[in-house]
Protein backbone atom coordinates (compact mmCIF):
# COMPACT_ATOMS: atom_id res chain seq x y z
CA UNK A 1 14.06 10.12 -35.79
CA UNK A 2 11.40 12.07 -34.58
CA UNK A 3 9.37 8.92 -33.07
CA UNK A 4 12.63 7.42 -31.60
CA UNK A 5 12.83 10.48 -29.30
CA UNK A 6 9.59 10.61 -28.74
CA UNK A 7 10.15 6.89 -27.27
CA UNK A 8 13.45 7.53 -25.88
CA UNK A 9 11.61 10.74 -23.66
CA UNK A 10 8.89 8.30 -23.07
CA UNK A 11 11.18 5.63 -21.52
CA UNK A 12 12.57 8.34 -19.46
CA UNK A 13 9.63 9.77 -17.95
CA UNK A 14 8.41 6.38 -17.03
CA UNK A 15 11.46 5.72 -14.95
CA UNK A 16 11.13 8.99 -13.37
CA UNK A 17 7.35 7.85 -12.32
CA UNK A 18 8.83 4.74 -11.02
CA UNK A 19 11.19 7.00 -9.05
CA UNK A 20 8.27 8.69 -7.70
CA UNK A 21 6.58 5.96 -6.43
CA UNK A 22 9.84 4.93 -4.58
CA UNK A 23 10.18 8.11 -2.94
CA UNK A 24 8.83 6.84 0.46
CA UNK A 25 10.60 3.71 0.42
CA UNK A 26 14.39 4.75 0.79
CA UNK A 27 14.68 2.19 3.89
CA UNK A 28 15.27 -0.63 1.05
CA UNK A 29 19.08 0.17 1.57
CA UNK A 30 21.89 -1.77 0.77
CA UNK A 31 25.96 -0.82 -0.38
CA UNK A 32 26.67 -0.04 -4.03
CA UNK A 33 30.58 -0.92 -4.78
CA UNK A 34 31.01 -0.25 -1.29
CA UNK A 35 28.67 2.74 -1.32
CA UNK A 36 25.95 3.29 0.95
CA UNK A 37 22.33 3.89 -0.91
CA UNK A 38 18.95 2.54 -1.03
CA UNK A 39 16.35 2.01 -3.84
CA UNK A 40 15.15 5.85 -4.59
CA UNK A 41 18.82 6.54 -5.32
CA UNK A 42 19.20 3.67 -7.32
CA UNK A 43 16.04 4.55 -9.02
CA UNK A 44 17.34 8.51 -10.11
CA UNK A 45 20.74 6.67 -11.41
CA UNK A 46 18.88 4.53 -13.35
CA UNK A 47 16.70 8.01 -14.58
CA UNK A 48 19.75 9.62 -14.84
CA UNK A 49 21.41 7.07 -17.25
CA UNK A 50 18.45 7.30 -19.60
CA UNK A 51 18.48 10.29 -19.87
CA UNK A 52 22.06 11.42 -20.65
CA UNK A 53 21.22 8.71 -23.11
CA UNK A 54 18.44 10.58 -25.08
CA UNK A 55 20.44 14.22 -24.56
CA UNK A 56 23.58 12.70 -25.66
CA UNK A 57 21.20 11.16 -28.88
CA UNK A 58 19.64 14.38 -29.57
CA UNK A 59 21.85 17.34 -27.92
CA UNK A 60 18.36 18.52 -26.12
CA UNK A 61 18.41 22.28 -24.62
CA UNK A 62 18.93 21.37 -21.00
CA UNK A 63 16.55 23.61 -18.89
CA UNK A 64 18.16 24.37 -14.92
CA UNK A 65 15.76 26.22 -13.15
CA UNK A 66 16.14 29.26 -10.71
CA UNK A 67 19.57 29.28 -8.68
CA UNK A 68 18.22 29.93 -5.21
CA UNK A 69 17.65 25.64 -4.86
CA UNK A 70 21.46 24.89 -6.08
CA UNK A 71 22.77 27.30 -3.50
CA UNK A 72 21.40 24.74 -0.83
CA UNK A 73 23.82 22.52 -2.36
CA UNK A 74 27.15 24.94 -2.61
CA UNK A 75 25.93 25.62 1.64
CA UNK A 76 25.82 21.82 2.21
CA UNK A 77 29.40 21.44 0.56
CA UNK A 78 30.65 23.74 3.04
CA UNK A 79 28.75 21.48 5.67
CA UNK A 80 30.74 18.77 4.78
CA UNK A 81 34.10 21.13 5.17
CA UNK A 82 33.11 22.21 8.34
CA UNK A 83 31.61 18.76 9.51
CA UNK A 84 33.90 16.79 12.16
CA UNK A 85 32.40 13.75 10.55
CA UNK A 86 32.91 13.88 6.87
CA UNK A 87 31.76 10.44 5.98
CA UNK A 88 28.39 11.21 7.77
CA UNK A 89 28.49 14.32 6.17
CA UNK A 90 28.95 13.55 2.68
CA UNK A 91 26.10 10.50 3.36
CA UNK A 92 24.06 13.59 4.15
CA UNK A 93 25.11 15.84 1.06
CA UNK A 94 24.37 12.32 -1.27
CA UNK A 95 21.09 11.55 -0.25
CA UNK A 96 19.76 14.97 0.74
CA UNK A 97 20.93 17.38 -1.44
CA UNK A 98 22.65 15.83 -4.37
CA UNK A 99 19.74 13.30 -5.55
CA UNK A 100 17.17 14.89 -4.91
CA UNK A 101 18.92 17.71 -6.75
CA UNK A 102 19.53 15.51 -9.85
CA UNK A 103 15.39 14.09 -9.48
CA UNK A 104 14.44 17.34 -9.57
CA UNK A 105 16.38 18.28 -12.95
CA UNK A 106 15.73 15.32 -14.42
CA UNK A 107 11.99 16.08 -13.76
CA UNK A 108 11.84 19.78 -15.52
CA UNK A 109 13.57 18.22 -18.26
CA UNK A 110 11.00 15.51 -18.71
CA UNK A 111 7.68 17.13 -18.39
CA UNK A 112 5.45 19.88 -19.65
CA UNK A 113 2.69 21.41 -18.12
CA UNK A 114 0.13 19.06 -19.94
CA UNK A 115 2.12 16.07 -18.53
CA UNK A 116 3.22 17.36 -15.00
CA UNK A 117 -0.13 15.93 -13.64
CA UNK A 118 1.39 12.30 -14.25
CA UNK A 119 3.49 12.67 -10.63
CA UNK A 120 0.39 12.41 -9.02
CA UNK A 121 -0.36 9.00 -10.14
CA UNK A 122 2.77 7.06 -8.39
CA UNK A 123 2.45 9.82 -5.41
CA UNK A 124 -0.73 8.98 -4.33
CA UNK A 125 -0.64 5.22 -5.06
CA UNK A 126 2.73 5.40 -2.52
CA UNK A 127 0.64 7.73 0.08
CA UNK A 128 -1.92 4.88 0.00
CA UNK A 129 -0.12 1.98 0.38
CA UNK A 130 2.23 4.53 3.49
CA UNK A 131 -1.51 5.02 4.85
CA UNK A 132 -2.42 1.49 4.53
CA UNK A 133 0.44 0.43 6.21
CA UNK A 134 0.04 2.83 9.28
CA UNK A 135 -3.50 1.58 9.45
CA UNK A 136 -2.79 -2.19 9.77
CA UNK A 137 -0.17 -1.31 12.65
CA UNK A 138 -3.11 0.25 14.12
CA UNK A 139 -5.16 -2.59 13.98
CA UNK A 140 -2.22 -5.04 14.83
CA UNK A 141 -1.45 -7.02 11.65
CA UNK A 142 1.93 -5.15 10.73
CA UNK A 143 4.15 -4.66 14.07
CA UNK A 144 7.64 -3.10 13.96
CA UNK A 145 10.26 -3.36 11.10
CA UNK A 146 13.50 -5.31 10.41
CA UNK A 147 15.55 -2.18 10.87
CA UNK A 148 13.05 -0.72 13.17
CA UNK A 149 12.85 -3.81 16.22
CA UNK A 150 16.26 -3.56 17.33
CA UNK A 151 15.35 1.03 18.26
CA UNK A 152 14.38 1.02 21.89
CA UNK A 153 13.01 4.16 21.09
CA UNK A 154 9.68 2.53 18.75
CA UNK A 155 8.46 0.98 22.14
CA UNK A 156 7.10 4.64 23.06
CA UNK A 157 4.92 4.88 20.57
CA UNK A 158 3.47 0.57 21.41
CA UNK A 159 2.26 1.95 24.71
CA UNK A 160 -1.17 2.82 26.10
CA UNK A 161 -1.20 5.91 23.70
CA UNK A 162 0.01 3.81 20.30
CA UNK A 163 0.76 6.51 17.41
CA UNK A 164 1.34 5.04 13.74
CA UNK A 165 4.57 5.49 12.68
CA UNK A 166 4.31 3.29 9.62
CA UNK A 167 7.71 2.61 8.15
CA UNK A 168 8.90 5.98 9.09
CA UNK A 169 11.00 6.50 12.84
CA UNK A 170 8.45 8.49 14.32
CA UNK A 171 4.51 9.08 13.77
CA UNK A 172 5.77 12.93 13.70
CA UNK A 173 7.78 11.46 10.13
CA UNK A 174 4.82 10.15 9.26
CA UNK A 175 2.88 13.04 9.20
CA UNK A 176 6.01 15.34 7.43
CA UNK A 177 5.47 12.60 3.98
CA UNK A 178 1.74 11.92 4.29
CA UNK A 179 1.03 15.75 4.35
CA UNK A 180 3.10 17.09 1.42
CA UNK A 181 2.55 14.19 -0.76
CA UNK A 182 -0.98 13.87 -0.41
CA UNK A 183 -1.78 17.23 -1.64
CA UNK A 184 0.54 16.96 -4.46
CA UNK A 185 -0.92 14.01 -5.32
CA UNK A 186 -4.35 15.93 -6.11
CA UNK A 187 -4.11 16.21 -10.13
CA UNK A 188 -4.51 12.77 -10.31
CA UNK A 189 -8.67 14.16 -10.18
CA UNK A 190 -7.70 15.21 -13.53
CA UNK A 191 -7.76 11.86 -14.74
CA UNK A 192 -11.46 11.70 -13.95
CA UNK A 193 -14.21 13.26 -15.84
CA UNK A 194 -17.03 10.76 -14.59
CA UNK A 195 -18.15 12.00 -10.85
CA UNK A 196 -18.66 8.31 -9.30
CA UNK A 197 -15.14 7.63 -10.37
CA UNK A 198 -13.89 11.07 -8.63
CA UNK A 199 -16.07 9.86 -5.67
CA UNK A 200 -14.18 6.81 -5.47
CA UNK A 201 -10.87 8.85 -5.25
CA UNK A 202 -12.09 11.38 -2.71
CA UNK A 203 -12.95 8.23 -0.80
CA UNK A 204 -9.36 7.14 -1.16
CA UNK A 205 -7.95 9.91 0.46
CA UNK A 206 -10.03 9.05 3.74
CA UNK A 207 -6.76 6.68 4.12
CA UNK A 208 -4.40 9.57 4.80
CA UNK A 209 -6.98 11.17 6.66
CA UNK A 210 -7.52 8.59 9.22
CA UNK A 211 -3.34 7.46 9.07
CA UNK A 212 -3.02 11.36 9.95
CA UNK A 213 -5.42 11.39 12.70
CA UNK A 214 -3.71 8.02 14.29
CA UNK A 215 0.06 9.55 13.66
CA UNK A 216 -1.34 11.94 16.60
CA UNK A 217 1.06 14.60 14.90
CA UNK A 218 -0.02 18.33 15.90
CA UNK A 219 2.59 19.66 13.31
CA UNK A 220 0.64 17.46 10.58
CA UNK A 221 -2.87 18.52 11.32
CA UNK A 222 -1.98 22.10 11.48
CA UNK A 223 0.02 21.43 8.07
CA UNK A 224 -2.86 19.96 6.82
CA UNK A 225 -5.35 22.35 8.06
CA UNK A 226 -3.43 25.47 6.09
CA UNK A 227 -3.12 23.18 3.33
CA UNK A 228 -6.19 22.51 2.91
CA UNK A 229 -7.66 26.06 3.25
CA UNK A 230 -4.55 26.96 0.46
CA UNK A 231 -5.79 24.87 -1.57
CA UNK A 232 -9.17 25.76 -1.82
CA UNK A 233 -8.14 29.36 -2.26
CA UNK A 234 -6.17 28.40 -5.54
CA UNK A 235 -8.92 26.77 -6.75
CA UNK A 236 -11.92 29.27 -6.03
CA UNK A 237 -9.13 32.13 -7.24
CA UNK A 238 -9.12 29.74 -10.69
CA UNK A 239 -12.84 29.10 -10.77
CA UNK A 240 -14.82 32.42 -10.09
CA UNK A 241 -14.35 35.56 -10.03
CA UNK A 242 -13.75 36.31 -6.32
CA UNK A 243 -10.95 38.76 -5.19
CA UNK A 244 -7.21 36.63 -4.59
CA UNK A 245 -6.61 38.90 -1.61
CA UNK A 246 -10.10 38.47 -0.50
CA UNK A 247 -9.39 34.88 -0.21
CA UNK A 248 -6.01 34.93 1.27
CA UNK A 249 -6.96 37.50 4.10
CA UNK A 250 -9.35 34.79 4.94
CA UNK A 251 -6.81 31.94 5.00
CA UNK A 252 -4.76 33.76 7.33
CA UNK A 253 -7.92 34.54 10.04
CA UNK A 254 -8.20 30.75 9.79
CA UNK A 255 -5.05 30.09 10.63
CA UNK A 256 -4.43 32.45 13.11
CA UNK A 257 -7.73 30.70 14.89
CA UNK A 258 -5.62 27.36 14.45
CA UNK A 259 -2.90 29.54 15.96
CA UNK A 260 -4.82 30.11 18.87
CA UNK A 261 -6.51 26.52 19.34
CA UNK A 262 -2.86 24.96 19.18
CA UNK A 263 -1.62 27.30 22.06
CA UNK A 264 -4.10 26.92 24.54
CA UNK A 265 -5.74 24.07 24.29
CA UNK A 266 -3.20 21.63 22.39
CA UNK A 267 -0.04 22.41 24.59
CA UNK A 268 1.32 18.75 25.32
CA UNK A 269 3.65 19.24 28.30
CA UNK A 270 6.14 16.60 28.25
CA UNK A 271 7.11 17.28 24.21
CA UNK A 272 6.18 20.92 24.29
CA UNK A 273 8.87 21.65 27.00
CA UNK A 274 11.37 19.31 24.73
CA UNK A 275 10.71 21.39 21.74
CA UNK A 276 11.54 24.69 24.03
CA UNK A 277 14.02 23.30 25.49
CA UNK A 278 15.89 22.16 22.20
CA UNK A 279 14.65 25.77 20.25
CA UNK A 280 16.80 27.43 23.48
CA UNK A 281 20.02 25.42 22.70
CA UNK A 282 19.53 25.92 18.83
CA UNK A 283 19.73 29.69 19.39
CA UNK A 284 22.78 29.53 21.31
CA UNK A 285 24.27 26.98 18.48
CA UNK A 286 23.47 29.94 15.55
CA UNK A 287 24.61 32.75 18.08
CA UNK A 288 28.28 30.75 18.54
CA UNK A 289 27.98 29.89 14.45
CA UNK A 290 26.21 32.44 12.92
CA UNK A 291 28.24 32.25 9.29
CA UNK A 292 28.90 28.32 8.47
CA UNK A 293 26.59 26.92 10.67
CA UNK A 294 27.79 23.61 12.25
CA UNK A 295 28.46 20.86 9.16
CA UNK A 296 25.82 18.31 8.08
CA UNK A 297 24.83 16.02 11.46
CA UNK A 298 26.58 17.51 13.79
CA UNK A 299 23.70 18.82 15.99
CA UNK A 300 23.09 16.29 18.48
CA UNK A 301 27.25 16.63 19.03
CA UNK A 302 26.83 20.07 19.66
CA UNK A 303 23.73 20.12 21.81
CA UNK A 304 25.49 17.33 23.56
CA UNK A 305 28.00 19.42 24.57
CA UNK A 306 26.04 22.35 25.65
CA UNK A 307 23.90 20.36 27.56
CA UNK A 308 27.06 18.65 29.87
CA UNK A 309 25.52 19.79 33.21
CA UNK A 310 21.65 20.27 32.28
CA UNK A 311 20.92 16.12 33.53
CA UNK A 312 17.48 16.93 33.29
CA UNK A 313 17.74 17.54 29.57
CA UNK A 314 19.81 14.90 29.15
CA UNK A 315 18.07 12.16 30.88
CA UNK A 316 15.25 13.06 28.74
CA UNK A 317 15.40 15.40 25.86
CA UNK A 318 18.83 14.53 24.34
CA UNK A 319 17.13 11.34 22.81
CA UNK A 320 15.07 13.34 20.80
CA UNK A 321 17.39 16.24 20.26
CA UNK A 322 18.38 14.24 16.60
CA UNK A 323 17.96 17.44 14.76
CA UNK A 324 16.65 20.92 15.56
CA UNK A 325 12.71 20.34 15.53
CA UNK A 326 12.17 23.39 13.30
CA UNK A 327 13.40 23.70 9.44
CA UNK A 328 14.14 27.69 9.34
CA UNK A 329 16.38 27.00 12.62
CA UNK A 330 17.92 23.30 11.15
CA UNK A 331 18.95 25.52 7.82
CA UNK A 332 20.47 28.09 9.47
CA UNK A 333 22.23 25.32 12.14
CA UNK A 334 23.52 23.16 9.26
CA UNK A 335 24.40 25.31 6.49
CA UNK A 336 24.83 29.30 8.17
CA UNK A 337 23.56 32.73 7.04
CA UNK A 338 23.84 31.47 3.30
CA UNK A 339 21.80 28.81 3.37
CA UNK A 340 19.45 29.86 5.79
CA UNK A 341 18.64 32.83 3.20
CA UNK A 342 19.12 30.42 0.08
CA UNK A 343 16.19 29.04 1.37
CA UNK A 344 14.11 31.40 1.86
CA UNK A 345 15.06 32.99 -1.32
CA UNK A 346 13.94 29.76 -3.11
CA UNK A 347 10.52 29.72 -0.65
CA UNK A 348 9.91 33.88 -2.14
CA UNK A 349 11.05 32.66 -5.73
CA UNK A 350 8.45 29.66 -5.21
CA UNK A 351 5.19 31.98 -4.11
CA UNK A 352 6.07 34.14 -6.77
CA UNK A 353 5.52 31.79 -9.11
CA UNK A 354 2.84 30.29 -7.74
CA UNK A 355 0.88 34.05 -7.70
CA UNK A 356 1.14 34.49 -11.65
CA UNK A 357 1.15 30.48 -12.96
CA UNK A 358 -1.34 29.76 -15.35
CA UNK A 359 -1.47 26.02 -14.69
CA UNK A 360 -4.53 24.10 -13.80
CA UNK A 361 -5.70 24.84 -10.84
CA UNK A 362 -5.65 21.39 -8.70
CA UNK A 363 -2.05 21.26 -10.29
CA UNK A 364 -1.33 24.69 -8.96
CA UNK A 365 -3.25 23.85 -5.85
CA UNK A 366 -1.45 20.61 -5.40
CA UNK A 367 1.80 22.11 -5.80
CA UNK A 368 1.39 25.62 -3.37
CA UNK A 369 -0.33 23.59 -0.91
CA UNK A 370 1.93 20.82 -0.39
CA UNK A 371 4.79 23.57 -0.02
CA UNK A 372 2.76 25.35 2.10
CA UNK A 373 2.17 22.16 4.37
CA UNK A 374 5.93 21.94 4.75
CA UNK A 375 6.90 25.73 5.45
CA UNK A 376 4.07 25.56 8.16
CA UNK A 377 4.93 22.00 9.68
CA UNK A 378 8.40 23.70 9.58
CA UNK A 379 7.50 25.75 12.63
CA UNK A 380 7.87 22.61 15.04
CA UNK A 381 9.81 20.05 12.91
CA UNK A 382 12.81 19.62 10.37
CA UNK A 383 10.60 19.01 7.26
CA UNK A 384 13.68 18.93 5.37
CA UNK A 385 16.26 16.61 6.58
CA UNK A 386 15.67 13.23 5.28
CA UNK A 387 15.41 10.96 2.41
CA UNK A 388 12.01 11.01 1.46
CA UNK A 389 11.44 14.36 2.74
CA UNK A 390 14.21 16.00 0.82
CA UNK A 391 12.97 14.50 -2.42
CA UNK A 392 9.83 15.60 -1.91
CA UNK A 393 10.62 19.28 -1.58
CA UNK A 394 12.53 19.44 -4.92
CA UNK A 395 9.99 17.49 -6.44
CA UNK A 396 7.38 20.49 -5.32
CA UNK A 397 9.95 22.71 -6.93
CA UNK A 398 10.09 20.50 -9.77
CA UNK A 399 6.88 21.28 -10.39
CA UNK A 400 6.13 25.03 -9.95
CA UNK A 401 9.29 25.21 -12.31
CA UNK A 402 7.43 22.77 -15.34
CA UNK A 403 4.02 24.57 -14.52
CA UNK A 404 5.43 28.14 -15.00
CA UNK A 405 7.87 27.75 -17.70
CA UNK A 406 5.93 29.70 -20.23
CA UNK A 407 5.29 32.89 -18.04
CA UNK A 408 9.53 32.84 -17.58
CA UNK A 409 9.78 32.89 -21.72
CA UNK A 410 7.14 36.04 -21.52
C-alpha cells in the first residue's frame, strides 16, 4: 500500500512538472466541449484528476494555505457580477484566478521542502527555450506568430528600433515572465555539486540576460536589478554571519540609485507620457469605484469613455490603454478596496514568511526574489493579469507556502 502511494504521489508530481513547463505556452488554445482553454489549463485538469485520484485512494490531509490568496478569488467573483461582459469576465476568473488557484493547491499538496527545488527544472528549461526564441527573432529566423501576424500592433516593435517580444504580445510581456521565472528557476544549482557543471548553468542564464536586454523593457531591468540584489541578500544572510538589516538597508540605497537613474536619465517620452496619461484616468476610475472596482476587463471600456473628447489620447494612447500599466492600481480597478488589500495582505503574509523560512537559501532566494521582481515591475505594468503571469504568482506562493510549512506547525 505504502509503495502504491508513493507511486500514485509520484505520478502526480510529475504531471505537475509537466504543468510547469507549460506555463509559458498558454497560446496553444483551442475549445474544450465548447469551452475556451489552452494547454496549461488542460495540463492542471489533467493534475487535478490525478490527484483527487490518490486523495480519494488514501483520504490524504489536504493542506490550503493562508486565506489572503483565495480572497483574490471571492473579489474576482464579484468582478464577474459587476462586469458588463460576463462571458469575458468569467474567461478572466477561469484562466486567471481559478487555475492558477487550483496549480497552486495542487502544488503544496505535492511537495516538501526537500522536493520543492524540482519546479526549477521545467521553469528554467521553459525560460530557455522563451529566451531562445526571442533571440532567433532577433537574428531573423523566427518572425511573427500564427495568432500574432494578423495584430497591426506587432509591426511597432519590426521597426528601426526591433524589441523581442517572443511569443508574448509585447517585449514589455516578455520581460514580466522572463524576470520572475528566471529567478525561481535558481534551485535547479542545487542539482550541481561539480563547479564546471554549475559553470555551464550560469552560462545558461546569459540567454535571459541577453533576451532581457533585447525586450528593451525598463520595468524588467529594474525588476531584475532588485532581484538580483534580493537575492544575494538571502543568500549572504544564509551563508555568513552578516547583519539581515545590514544587508537590506543596502538593497534599498541600491535601489533608490536605480530610482534615480530611471528618472532622469531613462525617461522615454512618447511611452512615459502614455503611462501618465493612463495612471491619471485610473485614478479617476478608483475615485468613481472605490468599493467593487469595475468587473474583470472592463478597463479599456471605461477609459474609453472618459477619454470621449481627449483625441489626443485617443489617437494614440487608447491602443495601449488594454489594462492599467501598474498592478497595485489594476487590483484595486478590477476587484475594489477588497481586493486591492487582499493583495497586499497576501504580499505582507508572503515577506513574513520569507523573513523566518528555514529553507535553502537559493530556494528561499529564488522564491523572495522572483516575488520581489513582480511587486517592483508592478510599479509600471500589470504583472498580474494574464495567463502565464497569473500562474506564475501562485506558483511563487506555492512555494514560500511548501518551504515554510514546518515553522507554521511550530
Amino acid at each position: 500500500m505504502q509503495d502504491s502511494k508513493i507511486k500514485q504521489n509520484n505520478l502526480v508530481r510529475a504531471s505537475l512538472l509537466v504543468t510547469t513547463f507549460l506555463i509559458p505556452f498558454y497560446f496553444f488554445r483551442f475549445d474544450l466541449v465548447s469551452i475556451p482553454t489552452n494547454i496549461f489549463e488542460i495540463a492542471v485538469l489533467i493534475s487535478l484528476i490525478l490527484f483527487l485520484i490518490f486523495y480519494f485512494l488514501y483520504s490524504t490531509r489536504l493542506k490550503t494555505g493562508p486565506v489572503w490568496p483565495y480572497l483574490l478569488i471571492v473579489f474576482a467573483i464579484i468582478g464577474v457580477y459587476v462586469a458588463s461582459d460576463k462571458t469575458a469576465a468569467l474567461g478572466i476568473l477561469k484562466g486567471w484566478f481559478v487555475v492558477p488557484a487550483i496549480f497552486y493547491f495542487l502544488v503544496i499538496n505535492t511537495f516538501d521542502k526537500e522536493n520543492i527545488k524540482q519546479l526549477s527544472i521545467p521553469l528554467l528549461i521553459s525560460v530557455l527555450i522563451i529566451s531562445a526564441w526571442a533571440i532567433l527573432q532577433k537574428l531573423g529566423i523566427i518572425t511573427t506568430l500564427f495568432y500574432q501576424t494578423a495584430d497591426p500592433s506587432f509591426n511597432q516593435y519590426l521597426g528601426d528600433h526591433f524589441r523581442v517580444f517572443g511569443p508574448f504580445e509585447s517585449p514589455n510581456y516578455l520581460a514580466m515572465f522572463l524576470v520572475p521565472a528566471t529567478f525561481l528557476s535558481i534551485p535547479i544549482l542545487n542539482y550541481f555539486k561539480n563547479r564546471y557543471f554549475k559553470f555551464v548553468i550560469f552560462l545558461l542564464y546569459a540567454l535571459p540576460i541577453l533576451s532581457l536586454v533585447l525586450s528593451g523593457s525598463r520595468g524588467g531591468a529594474g525588476a531584475a536589478f532588485f532581484a538580483f540584489i534580493t537575492a544575494i541578500c538571502i543568500i549572504a544572510r544564509k551563508k555568513s554571519a552578516v547583519s539581515g538589516l545590514l544587508i537590506y538597508l543596502l538593497s534599498f540605497v541600491l535601489v533608490a540609485l536605480l530610482i534615480l537613474v530611471v528618472k532622469f536619465v531613462g525617461f522615454d517620452p512618447s511611452a512615459d507620457v502614455i503611462r501618465i496619461q493612463i495612471y491619471q484616468y485610473s485614478r479617476e476610475i478608483i475615485r468613481e469605484n472605490w468599493l467593487l472596482g469595475i468587473g474583470l476587463g472592463e478597463f479599456q471600456n471605461y477609459i474609453t469613455k472618459l477619454s470621449a473628447d481627449a483625441i489626443g489620447f485617443r489617437t494614440h494612447a487608447l491602443p495601449y490603454a488594454l489594462h492599467p500599466h501598474n498592478i497595485y492600481l489594476a487590483m484595486a480597478i478590477y476587484l475594489g478596496v477588497g481586493g486591492f488589500v487582499s493583495f497586499i495582505a497576501t504580499s505582507i503574509w508572503f515577506f513574513v514568511k520569507a523573513w523566518g523560512a528555514r529553507a535553502h537559501s537559493f530556494v528561499l532566494a529564488g522564491a523572495v526574489s522572483a516575488f520581489s521582481a513582480i511587486l517592483v515591475h508592478g510599479f509600471v505594468d500589470t504583472t498580474y493579469y494574464k495567463n502565464d503571469l497569473s500562474a506564475i504568482f501562485w506558483l511563487i506562493l506555492a512555494v514560500m507556502v511548501v518551504i515554510s510549512q514546518k515553522d507554521e506547525r511550530k
